[in-house]
C-alpha atoms as a PDB file:
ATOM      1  CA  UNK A   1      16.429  -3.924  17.139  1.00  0.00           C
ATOM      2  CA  UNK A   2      15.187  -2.110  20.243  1.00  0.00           C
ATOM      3  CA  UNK A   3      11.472  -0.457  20.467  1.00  0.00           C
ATOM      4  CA  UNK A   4      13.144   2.771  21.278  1.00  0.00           C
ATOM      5  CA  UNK A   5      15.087   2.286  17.668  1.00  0.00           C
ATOM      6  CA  UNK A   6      12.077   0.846  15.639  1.00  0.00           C
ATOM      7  CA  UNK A   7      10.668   4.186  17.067  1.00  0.00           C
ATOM      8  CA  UNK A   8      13.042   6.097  15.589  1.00  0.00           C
ATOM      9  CA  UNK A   9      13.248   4.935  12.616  1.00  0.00           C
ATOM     10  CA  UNK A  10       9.086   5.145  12.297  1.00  0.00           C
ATOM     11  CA  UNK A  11       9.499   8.475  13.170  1.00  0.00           C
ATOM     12  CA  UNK A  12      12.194   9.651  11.154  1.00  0.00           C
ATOM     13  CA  UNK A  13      10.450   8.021   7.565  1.00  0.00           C
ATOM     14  CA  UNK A  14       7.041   9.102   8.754  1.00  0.00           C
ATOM     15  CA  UNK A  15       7.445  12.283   9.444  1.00  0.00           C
ATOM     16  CA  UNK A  16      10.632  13.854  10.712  1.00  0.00           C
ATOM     17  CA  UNK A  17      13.125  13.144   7.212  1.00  0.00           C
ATOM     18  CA  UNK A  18       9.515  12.676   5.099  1.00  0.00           C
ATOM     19  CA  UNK A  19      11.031  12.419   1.624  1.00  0.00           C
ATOM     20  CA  UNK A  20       7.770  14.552   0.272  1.00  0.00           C
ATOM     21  CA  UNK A  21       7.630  17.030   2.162  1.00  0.00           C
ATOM     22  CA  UNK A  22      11.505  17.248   4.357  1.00  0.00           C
ATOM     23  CA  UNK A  23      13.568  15.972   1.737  1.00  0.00           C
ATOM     24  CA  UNK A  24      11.680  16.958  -1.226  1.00  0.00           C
ATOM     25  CA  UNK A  25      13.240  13.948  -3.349  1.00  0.00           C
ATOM     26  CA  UNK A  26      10.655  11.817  -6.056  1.00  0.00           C
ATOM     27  CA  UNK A  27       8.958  15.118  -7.234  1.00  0.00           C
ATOM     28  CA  UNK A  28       8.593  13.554 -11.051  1.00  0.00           C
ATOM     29  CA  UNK A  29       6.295  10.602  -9.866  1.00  0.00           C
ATOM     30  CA  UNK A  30       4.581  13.028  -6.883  1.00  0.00           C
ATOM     31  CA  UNK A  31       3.843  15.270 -10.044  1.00  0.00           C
ATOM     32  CA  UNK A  32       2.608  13.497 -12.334  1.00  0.00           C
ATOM     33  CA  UNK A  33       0.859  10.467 -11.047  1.00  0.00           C
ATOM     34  CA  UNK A  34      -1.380  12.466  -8.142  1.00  0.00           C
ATOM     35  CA  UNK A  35      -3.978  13.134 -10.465  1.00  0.00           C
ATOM     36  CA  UNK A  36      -5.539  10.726  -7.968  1.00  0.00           C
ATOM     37  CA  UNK A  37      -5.517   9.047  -4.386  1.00  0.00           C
ATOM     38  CA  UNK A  38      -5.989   5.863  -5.690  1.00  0.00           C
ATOM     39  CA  UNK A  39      -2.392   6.160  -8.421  1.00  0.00           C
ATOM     40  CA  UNK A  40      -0.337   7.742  -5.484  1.00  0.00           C
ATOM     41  CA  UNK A  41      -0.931   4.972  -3.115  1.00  0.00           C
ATOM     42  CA  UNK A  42      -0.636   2.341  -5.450  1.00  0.00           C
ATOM     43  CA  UNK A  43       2.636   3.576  -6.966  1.00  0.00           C
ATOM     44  CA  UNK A  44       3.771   4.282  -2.996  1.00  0.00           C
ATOM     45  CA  UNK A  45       2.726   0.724  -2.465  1.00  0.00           C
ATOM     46  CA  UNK A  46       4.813  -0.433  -4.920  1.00  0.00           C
ATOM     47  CA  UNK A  47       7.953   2.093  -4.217  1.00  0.00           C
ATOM     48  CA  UNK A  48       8.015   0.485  -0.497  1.00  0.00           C
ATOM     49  CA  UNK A  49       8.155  -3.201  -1.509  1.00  0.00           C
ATOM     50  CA  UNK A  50      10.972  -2.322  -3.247  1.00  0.00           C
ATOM     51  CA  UNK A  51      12.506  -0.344  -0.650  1.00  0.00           C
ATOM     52  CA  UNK A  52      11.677  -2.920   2.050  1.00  0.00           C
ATOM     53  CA  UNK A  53      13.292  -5.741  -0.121  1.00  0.00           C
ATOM     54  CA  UNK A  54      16.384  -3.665  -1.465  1.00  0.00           C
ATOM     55  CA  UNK A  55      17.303  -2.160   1.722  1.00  0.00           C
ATOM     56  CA  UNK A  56      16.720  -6.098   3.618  1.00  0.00           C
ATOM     57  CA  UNK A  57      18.969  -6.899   0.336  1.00  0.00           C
ATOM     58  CA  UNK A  58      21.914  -4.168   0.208  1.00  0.00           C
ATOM     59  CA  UNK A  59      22.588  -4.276   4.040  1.00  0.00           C
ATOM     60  CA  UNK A  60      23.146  -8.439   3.821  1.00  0.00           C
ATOM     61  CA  UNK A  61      25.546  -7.796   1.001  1.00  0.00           C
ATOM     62  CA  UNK A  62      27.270  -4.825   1.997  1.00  0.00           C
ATOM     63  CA  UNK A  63      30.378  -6.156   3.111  1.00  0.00           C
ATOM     64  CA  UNK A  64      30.696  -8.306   0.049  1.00  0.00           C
ATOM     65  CA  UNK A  65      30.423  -5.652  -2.530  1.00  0.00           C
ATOM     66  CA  UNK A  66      33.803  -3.488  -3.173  1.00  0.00           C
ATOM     67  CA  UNK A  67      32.991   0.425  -2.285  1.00  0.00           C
ATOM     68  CA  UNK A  68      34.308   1.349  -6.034  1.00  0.00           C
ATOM     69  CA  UNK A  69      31.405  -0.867  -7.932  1.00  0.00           C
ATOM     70  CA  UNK A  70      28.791  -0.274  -4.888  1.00  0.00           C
ATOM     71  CA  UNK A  71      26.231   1.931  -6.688  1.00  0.00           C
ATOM     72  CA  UNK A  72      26.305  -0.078 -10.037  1.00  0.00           C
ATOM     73  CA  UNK A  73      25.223  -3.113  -7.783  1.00  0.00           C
ATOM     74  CA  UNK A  74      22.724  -1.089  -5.665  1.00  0.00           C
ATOM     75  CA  UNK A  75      21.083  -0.005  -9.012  1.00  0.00           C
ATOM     76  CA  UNK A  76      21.164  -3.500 -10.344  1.00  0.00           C
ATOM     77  CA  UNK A  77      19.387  -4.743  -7.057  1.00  0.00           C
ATOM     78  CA  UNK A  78      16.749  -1.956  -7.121  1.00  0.00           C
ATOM     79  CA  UNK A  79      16.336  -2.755 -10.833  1.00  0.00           C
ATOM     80  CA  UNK A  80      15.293  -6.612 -10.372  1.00  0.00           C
ATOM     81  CA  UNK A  81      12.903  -5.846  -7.512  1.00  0.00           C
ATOM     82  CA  UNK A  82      11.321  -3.432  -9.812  1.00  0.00           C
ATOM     83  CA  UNK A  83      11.119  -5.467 -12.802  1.00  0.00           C
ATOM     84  CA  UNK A  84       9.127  -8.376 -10.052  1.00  0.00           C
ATOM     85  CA  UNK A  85       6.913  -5.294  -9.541  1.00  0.00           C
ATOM     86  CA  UNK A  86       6.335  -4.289 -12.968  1.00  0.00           C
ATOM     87  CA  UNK A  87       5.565  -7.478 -14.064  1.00  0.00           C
ATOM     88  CA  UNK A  88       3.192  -8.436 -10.796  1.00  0.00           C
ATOM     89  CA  UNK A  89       1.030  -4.898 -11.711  1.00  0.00           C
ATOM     90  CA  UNK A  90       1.055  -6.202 -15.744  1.00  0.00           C
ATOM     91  CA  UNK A  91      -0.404  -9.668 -14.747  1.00  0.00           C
ATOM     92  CA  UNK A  92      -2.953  -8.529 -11.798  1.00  0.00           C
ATOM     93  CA  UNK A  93      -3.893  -4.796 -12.048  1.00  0.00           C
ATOM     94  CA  UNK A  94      -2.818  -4.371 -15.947  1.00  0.00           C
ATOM     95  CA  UNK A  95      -5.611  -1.264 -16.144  1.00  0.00           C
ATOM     96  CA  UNK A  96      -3.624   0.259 -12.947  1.00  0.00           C
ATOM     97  CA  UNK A  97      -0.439  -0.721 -14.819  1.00  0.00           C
ATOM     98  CA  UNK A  98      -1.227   1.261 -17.899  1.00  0.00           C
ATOM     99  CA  UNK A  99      -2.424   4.042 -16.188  1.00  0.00           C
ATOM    100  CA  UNK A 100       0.953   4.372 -14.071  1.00  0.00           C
ATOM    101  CA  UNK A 101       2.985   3.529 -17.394  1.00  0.00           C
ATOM    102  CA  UNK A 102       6.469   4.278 -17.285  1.00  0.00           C
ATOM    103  CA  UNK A 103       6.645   5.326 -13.394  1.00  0.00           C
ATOM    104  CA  UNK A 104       6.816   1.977 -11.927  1.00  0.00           C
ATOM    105  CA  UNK A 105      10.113   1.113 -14.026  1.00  0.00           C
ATOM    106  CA  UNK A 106      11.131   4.428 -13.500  1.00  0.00           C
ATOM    107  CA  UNK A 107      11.106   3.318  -9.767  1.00  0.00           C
ATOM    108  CA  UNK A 108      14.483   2.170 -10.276  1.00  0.00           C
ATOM    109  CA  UNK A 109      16.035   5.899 -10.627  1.00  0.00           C
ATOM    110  CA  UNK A 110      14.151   7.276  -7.759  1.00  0.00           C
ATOM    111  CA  UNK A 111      16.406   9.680  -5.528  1.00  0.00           C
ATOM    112  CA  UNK A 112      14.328   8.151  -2.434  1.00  0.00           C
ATOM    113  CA  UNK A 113      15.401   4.619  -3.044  1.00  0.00           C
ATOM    114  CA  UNK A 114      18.819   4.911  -4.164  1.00  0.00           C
ATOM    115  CA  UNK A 115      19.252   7.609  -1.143  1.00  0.00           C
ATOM    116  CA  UNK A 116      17.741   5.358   1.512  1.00  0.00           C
ATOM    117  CA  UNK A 117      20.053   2.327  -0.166  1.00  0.00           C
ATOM    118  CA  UNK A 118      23.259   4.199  -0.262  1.00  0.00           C
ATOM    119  CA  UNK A 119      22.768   6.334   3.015  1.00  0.00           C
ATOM    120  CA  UNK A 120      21.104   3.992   5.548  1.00  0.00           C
ATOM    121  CA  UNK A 121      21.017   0.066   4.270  1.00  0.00           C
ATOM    122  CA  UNK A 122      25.180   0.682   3.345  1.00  0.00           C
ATOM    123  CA  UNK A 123      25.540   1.416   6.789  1.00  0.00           C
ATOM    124  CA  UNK A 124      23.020  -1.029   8.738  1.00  0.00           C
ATOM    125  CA  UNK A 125      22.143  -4.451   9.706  1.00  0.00           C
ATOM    126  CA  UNK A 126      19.015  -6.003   7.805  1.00  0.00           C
ATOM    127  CA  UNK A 127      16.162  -5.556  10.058  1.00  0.00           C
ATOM    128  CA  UNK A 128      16.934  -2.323  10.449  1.00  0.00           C
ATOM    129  CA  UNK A 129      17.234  -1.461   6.908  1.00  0.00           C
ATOM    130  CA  UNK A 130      13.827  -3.034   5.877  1.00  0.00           C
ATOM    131  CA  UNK A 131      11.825  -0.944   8.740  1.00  0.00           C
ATOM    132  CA  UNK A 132      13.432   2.054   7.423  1.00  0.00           C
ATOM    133  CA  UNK A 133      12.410   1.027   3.911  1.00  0.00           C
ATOM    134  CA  UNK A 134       9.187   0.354   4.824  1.00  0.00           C
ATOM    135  CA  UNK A 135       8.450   3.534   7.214  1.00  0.00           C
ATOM    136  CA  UNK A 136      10.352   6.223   4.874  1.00  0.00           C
ATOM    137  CA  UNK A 137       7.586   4.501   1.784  1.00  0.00           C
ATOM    138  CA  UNK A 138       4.888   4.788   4.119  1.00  0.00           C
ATOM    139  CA  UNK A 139       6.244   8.341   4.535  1.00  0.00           C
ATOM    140  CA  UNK A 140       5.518   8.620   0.852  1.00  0.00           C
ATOM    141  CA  UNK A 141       2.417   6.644   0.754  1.00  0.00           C
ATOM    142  CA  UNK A 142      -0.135   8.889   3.047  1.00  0.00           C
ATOM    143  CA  UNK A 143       2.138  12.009   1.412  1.00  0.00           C
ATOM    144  CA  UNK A 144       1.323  10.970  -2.286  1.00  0.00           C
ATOM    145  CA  UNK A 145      -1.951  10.055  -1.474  1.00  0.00           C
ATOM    146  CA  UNK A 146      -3.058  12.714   0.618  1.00  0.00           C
ATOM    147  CA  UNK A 147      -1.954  15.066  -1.918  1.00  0.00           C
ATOM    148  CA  UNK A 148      -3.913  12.902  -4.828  1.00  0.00           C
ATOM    149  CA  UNK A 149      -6.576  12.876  -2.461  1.00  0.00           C
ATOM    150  CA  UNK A 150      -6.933  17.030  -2.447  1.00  0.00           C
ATOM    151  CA  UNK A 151      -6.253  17.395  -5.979  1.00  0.00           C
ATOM    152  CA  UNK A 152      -8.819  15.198  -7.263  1.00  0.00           C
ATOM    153  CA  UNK A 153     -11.082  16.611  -4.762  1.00  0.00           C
ATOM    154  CA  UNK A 154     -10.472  20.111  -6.170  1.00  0.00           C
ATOM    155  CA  UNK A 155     -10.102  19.159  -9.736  1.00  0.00           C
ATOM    156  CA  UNK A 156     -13.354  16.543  -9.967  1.00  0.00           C
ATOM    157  CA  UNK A 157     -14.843  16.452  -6.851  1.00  0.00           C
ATOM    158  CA  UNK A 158     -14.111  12.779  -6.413  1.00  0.00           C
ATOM    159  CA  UNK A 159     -12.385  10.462  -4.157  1.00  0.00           C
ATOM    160  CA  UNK A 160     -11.182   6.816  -5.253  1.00  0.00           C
ATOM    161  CA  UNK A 161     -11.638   7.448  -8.758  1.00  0.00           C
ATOM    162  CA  UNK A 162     -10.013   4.372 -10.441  1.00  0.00           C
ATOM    163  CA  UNK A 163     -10.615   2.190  -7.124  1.00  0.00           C
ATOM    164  CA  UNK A 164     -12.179  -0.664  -9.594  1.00  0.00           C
ATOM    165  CA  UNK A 165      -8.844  -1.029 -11.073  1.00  0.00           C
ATOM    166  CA  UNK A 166      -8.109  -2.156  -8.024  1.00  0.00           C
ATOM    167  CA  UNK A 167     -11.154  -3.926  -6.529  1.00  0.00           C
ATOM    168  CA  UNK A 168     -13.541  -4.450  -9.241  1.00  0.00           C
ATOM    169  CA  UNK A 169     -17.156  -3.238  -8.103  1.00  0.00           C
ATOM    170  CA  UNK A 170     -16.129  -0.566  -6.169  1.00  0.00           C
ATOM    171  CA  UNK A 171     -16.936   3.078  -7.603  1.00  0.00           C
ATOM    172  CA  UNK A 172     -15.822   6.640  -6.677  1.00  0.00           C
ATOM    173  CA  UNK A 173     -17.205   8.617  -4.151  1.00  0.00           C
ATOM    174  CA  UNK A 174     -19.352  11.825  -4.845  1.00  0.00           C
ATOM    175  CA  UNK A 175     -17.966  14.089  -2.681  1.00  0.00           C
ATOM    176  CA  UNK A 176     -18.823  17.655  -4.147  1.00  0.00           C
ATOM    177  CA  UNK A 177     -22.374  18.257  -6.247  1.00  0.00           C
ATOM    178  CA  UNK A 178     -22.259  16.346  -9.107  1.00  0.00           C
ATOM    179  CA  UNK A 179     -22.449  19.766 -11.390  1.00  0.00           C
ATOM    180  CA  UNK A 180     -19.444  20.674  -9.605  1.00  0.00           C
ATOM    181  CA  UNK A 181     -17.537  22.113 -12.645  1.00  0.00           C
ATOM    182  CA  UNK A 182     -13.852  21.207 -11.382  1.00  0.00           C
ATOM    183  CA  UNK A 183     -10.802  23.184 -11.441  1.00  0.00           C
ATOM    184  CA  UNK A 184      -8.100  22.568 -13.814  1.00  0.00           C
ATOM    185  CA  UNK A 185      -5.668  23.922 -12.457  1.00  0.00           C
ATOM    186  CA  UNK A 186      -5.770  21.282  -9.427  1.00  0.00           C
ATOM    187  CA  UNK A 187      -5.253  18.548 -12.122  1.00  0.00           C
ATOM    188  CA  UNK A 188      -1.912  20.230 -13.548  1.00  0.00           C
ATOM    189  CA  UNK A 189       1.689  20.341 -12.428  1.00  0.00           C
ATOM    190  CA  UNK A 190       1.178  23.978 -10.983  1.00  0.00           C
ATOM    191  CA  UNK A 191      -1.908  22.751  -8.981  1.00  0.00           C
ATOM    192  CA  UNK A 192       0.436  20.353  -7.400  1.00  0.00           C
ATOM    193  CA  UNK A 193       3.272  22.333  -7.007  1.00  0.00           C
ATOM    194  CA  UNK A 194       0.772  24.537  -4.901  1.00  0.00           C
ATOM    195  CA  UNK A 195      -0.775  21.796  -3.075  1.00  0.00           C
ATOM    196  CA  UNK A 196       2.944  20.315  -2.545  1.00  0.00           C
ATOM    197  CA  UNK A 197       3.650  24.053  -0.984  1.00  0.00           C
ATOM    198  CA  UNK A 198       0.797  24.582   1.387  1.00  0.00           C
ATOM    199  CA  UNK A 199       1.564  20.538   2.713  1.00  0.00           C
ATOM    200  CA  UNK A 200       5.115  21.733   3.911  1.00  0.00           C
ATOM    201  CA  UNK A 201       3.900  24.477   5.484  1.00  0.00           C
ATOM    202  CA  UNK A 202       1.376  22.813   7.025  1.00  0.00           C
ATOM    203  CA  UNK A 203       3.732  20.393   8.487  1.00  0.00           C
ATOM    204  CA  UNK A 204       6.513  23.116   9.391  1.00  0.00           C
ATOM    205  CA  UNK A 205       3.140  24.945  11.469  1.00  0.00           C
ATOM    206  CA  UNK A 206       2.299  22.049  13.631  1.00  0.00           C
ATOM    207  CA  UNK A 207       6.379  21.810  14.075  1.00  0.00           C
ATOM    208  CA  UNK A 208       6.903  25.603  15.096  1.00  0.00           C
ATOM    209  CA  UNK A 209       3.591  24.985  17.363  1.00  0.00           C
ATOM    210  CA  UNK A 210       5.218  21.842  18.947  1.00  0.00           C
ATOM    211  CA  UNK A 211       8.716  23.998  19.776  1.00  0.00           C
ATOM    212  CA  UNK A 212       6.553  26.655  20.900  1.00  0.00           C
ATOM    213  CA  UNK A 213       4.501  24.302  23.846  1.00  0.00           C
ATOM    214  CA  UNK A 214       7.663  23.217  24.792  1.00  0.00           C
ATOM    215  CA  UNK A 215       9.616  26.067  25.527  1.00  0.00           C
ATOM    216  CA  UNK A 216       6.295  27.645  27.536  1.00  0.00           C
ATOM    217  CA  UNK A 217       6.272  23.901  29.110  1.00  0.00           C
ATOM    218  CA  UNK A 218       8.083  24.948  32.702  1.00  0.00           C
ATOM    219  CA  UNK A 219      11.119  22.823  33.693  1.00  0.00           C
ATOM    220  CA  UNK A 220      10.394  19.540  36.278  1.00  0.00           C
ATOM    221  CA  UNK A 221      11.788  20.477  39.827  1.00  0.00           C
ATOM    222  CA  UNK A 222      14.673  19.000  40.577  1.00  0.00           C
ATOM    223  CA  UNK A 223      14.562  16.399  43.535  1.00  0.00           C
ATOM    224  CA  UNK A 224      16.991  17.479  46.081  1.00  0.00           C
ATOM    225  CA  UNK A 225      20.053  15.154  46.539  1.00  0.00           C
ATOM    226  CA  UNK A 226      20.388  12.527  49.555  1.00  0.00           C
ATOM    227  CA  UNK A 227      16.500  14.199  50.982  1.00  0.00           C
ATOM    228  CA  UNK A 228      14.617  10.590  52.018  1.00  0.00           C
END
């Protein structure tokens, strides 16, 4: 893999093809699990070991599995990694694991894994299938989290609430007065369908603003042919 394709590929899951934000796929766990920062990067975290591995995975099998039976094995695949995932939270972070509940198996019938499986790793060599696994669930990761991030900032005043599910001792930070009465609506699926909103127009913005610098950007002067 060339740096000028690693590039690419970084580019297109961070931020070009987002799945969040471009593609709009995942919206059940991006929901109801970014009550938090701390729940939507752990479930992201999760979400791109799985991609990582399945993609790696699919694209070494993919010219041993018939094209008729290929999404019953992809599924199958995606369904072991997750169960290795599942029962990794259960046995190390089992207060993380009951919080998230039924959205880590439920990892298995994600649109962004099954799309990235089917429409890149079908269609690649390894390496190249495990960078795009990884980059399109980092795309997710600083999505999911950024959005937990703002709605439990608006909804509690917090940040990190929960981070001593994760590393014990740790504690929340304070961000807003600590009579800061909250608002609800930040906490609900219609606070994060608004939040969810005001991040893709945020990001198609700073695009527009980009096209607009570089069609005011004047064109290099041409070097005159055979002038020494």
């Amino acid at each position: 893999m060339t740096r000028e394709e690693f590039r690419q590929i970084a580019a297109n899951g961070v931020w070009r093809q987002n799945t969040s934000i471009v593609q709009i796929l995942g919206l059940c766990p991006l929901l109801a699990v970014t009550t938090n920062l701390v729940n939507g990067a752990m479930l992201s975290l999760a979400t791109i070991l799985v991609m990582a591995i399945s993609g790696a995975a699919v694209a070494s099998l993919r010219y041993l599995i018939p094209h008729e039976i290929r999404i019953p094995v992809f599924i199958l695949i995606v369904a072991a990694l997750v169960t290795v995932v599942d029962l990794l939270f259960n046995a190390n972070l089992h207060q993380l694991y009951l919080v998230l509940g039924i959205f880590i198996p439920l990892i298995v019938t994600n649109c962004i894994v099954l799309a990235r499986v089917e429409a890149y790793a079908n269609k690649n060599p390894p390496l190249q299938s495990a960078a795009d696994g990884i980059f399109m669930g980092v795309g997710m990761l600083w999505t999911l989290s950024l959005l937990g991030g703002l709605r439990e900032l608006i909804g509690r005043g917090t940040l990190f609430s929960g981070i001593d599910m994760v590393f014990p001792g740790l504690h929340p930070l304070q961000i807003l007065p600590a009579d800061y009465p909250g608002l609800l609506l930040a906490m609900l699926p219609p606070g994060a369908f608004i939040l969810l909103g005001c991040l893709i127009a945020w990001k198609n913005w700073i695009e527009s603003r980009a096209a607009a610098r570089s069609r005011r950007r004047p064109p290099e002067p041409a070097t005159a042919a055979g002038c020494h």
